[in-house]
Protein backbone atom coordinates (compact mmCIF):
# COMPACT_ATOMS: atom_id res chain seq x y z
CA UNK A 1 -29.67 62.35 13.74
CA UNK A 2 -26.18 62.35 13.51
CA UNK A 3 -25.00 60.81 10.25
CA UNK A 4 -20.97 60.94 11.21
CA UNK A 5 -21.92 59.00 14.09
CA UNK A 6 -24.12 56.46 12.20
CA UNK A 7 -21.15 55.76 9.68
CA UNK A 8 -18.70 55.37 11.60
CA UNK A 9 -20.53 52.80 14.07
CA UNK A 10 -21.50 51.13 11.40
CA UNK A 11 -17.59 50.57 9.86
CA UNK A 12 -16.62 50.43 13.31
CA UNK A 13 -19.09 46.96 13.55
CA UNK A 14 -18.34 45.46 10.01
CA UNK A 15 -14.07 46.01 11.08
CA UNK A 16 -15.08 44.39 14.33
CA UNK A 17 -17.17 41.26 12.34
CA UNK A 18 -14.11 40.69 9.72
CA UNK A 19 -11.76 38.00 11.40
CA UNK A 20 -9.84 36.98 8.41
CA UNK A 21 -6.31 37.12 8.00
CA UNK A 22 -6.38 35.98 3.97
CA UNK A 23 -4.37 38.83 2.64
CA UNK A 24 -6.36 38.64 -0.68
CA UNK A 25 -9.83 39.38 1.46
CA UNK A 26 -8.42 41.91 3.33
CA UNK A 27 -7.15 44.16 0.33
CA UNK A 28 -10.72 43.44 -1.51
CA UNK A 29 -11.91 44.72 2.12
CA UNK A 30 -10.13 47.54 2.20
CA UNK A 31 -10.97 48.41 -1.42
CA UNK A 32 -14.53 48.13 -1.01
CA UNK A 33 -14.88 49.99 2.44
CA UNK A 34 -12.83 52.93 0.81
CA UNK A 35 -15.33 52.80 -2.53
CA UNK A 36 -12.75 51.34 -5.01
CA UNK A 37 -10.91 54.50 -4.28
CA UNK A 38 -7.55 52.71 -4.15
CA UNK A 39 -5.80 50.18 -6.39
CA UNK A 40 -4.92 46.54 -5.05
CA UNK A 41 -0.96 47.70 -5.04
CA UNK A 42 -1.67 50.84 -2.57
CA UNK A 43 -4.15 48.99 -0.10
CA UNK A 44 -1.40 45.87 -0.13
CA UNK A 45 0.84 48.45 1.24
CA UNK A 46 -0.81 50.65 3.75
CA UNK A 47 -1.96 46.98 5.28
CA UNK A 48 1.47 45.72 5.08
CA UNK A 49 2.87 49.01 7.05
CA UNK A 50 0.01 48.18 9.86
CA UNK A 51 1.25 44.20 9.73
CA UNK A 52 -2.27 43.64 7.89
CA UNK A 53 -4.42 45.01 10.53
CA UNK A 54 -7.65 46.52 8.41
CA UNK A 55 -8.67 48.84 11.02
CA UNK A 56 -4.88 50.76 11.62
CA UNK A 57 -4.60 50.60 7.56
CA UNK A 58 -7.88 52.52 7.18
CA UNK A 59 -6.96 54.86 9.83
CA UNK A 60 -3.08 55.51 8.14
CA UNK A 61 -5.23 56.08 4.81
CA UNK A 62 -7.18 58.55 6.49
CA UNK A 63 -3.95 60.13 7.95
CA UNK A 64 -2.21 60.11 4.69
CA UNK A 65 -4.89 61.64 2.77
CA UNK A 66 -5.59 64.50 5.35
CA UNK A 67 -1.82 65.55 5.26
CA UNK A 68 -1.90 65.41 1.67
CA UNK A 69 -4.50 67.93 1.19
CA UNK A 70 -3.36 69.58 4.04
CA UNK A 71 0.41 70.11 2.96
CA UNK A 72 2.98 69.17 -0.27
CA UNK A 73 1.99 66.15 -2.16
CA UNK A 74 4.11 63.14 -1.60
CA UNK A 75 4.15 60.41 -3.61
CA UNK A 76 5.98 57.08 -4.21
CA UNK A 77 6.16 54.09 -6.28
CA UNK A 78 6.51 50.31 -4.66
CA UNK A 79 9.56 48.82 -7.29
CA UNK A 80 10.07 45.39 -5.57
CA UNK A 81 10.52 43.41 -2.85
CA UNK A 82 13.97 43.02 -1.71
CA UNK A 83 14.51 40.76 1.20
CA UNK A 84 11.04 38.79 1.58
CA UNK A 85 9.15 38.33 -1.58
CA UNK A 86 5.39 38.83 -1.58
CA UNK A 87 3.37 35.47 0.03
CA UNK A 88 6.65 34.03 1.51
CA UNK A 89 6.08 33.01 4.68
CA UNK A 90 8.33 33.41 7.80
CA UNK A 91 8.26 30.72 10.80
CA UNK A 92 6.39 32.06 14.00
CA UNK A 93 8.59 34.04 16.80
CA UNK A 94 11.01 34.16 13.88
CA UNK A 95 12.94 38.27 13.93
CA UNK A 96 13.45 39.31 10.60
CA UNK A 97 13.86 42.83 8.77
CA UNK A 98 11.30 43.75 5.53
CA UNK A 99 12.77 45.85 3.09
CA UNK A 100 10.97 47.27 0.16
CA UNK A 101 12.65 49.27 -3.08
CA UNK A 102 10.17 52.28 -3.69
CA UNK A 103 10.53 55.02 -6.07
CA UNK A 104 10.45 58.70 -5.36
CA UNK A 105 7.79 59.94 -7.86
CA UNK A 106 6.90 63.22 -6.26
C-alpha cells in the first residue's frame, strides 16, 4: 500500500470537490488542509499570488517551504495594500496592476 499515493488522491479529490470562490472559505481551506500550519495573513497571500486558485496556492506553499529548508531563509512581512484595498472589487475584463507594501524581515 502506498500511503503517498493514498494522500495525495485523496487532496487531489477534496481540491477537485471545492468550487467556491468565497475568499473567507478558501483561506479556512487552505488552513485546514495544511493542519493550521499557517496563519489567515500568509494563506491570504500565497492564494492571492495564484489569483485564489487553492490547488496552485498549495503547490507554491509546498515550493516555498522546500526551498526554504533547502537554501537561506527568506522572509517578509505584508504592510498594506497600496493600490486595491483588500475585498474591493474590480469590474470584469477590467486591466489593472496590484501592488502590495511588504517588509523585508529576513
Amino acid at each position: 500500500m502506498d500511503v503517498d499515493n493514498d494522500i495525495d488522491g485523496q487532496l487531489l479529490q477534496q481540491l477537485r470537490t471545492l468550487g467556491t470562490q468565497d475568499r473567507e472559505v478558501l483561506v479556512k481551506e487552505f488552513q485546514r488542509l495544511l493542519g493550521n500550519q499557517l496563519n489567515p495573513s500568509a494563506c491570504s497571500f500565497f492564494l492571492d499570488m495564484n489569483n485564489w486558485n487553492l490547488t496552485a496556492a498549495i503547490g507554491s506553499y509546498y515550493d516555498y517551504e522546500l526551498n526554504a529548508e533547502n537554501g537561506p531563509q527568506l522572509s517578509m512581512v505584508f504592510v498594506k495594500d497600496i493600490t486595491i484595498g483588500e475585498g474591493e472589487s474590480v469590474r470584469p475584463n477590467v486591466n489593472f496592476i496590484k501592488t502590495w507594501k511588504i517588509k523585508n524581515s529576513g
